[in-house]
Structures are given as structure tokens and as C-alpha cells.
Protein backbone atom coordinates (compact mmCIF):
# COMPACT_ATOMS: atom_id res chain seq x y z
CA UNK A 1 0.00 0.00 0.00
CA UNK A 2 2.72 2.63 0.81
CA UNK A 3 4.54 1.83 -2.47
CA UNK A 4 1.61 2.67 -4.05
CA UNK A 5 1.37 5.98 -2.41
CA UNK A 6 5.09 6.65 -3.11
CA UNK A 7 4.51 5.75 -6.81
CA UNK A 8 1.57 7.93 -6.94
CA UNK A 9 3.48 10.76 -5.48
CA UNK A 10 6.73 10.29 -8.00
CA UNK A 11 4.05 10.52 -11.24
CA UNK A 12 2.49 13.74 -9.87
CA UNK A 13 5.78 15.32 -9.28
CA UNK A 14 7.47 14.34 -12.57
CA UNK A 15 3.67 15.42 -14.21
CA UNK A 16 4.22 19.02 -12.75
CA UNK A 17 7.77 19.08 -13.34
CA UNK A 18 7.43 17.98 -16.81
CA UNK A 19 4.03 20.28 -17.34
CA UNK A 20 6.61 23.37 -16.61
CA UNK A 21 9.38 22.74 -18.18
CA UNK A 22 6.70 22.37 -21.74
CA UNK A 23 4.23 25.71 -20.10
CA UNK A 24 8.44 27.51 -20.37
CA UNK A 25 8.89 27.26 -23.92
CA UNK A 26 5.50 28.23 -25.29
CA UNK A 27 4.85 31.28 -27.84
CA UNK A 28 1.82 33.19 -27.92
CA UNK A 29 -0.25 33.86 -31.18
CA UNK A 30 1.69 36.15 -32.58
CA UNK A 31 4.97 34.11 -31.78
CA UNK A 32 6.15 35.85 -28.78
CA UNK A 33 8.02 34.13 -26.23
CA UNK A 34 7.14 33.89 -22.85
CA UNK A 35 7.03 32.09 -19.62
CA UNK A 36 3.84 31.41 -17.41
CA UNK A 37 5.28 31.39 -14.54
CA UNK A 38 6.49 35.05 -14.97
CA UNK A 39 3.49 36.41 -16.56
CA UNK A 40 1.43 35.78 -13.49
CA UNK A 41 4.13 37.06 -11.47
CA UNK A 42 4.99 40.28 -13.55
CA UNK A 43 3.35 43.82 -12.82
CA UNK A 44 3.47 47.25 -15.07
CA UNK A 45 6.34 48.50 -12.68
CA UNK A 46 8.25 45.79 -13.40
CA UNK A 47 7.89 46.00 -16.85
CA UNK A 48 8.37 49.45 -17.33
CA UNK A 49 11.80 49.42 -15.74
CA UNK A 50 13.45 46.86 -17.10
CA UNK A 51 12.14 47.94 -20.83
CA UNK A 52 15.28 48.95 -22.09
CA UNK A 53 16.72 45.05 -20.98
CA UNK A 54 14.54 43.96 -24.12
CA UNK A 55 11.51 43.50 -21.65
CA UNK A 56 8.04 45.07 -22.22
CA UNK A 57 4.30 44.18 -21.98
CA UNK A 58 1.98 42.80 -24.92
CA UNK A 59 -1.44 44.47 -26.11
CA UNK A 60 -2.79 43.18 -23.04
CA UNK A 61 -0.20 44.83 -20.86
CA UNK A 62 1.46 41.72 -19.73
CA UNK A 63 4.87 41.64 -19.07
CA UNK A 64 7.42 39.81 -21.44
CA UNK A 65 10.02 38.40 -19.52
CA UNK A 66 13.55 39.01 -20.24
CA UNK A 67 15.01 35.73 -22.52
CA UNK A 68 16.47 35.03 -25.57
CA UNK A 69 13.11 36.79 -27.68
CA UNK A 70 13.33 40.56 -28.33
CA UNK A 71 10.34 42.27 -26.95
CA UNK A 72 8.16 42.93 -30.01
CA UNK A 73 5.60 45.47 -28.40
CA UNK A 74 6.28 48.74 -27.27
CA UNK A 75 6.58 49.05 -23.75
CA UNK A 76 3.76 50.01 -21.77
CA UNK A 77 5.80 52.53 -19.27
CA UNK A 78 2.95 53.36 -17.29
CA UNK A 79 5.25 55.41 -14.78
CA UNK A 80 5.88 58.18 -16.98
């Protein structure tokens, strides 16, 4: 019974580590990069000053975090 409880526990790890690891690499519609994990994470301040590190928000004000994509909105600098 315990081996099947520590079998159980070793799928749903490797299933969540596995689920982020593929949730990392995706691309929006329009072929942005970005990361899920950071996107829920991200705020307009943080955006806005790290813009010129090739980070800015999409249309929907979301923040693109910084990786190997160039940002390809305009930064939403809502601080100005």
C-alpha cells in the first residue's frame, strides 16, 4: 500500500515538473516568447523598468520576460 502511495506521489511530481518545463517554452499567437510562470508574477512596474533590458508588456499589458526573444511590443511605461 505505501509503495503505491510513493509511486503515486513520483508521477504527480514528474507530471508538474514535466508540465513546466513544456508551459516555459511556449509562444503566444503572434509568436512571442514567454514564460507562465512570470506572466502571473509580472506587474506594469516591473515591466516598465526593465524595458530597455529587451523587456516590455503585450497588447494586453502583460509583461514579457527578459530571454532570448526581443520584446516585439512597445513598452507600456505606465510610470511616466
Amino acid at each position: 500500500m505505501s509503495f503505491m502511495k510513493l509511486y503515486l506521489a513520483f508521477l504527480l511530481t514528474l507530471t508538474i515538473v514535466g508540465t513546466k518545463m513544456v508551459i516555459g517554452e511556449l509562444k503566444d499567437k503572434d509568436g512571442v516568447c514567454y514564460d507562465e510562470w512570470l506572466y502571473a508574477q509580472c506587474d506594469g512596474t516591473i515591466c516598465a523598468n526593465d524595458c530597455k533590458q529587451k523587456k516590455g508588456s503585450d497588447a494586453h499589458g502583460r509583461c514579457l520576460p527578459f530571454n532570448d526573444c526581443l520584446c516585439e511590443y512597445p513598452c507600456n511605461d505606465k510610470n511616466s
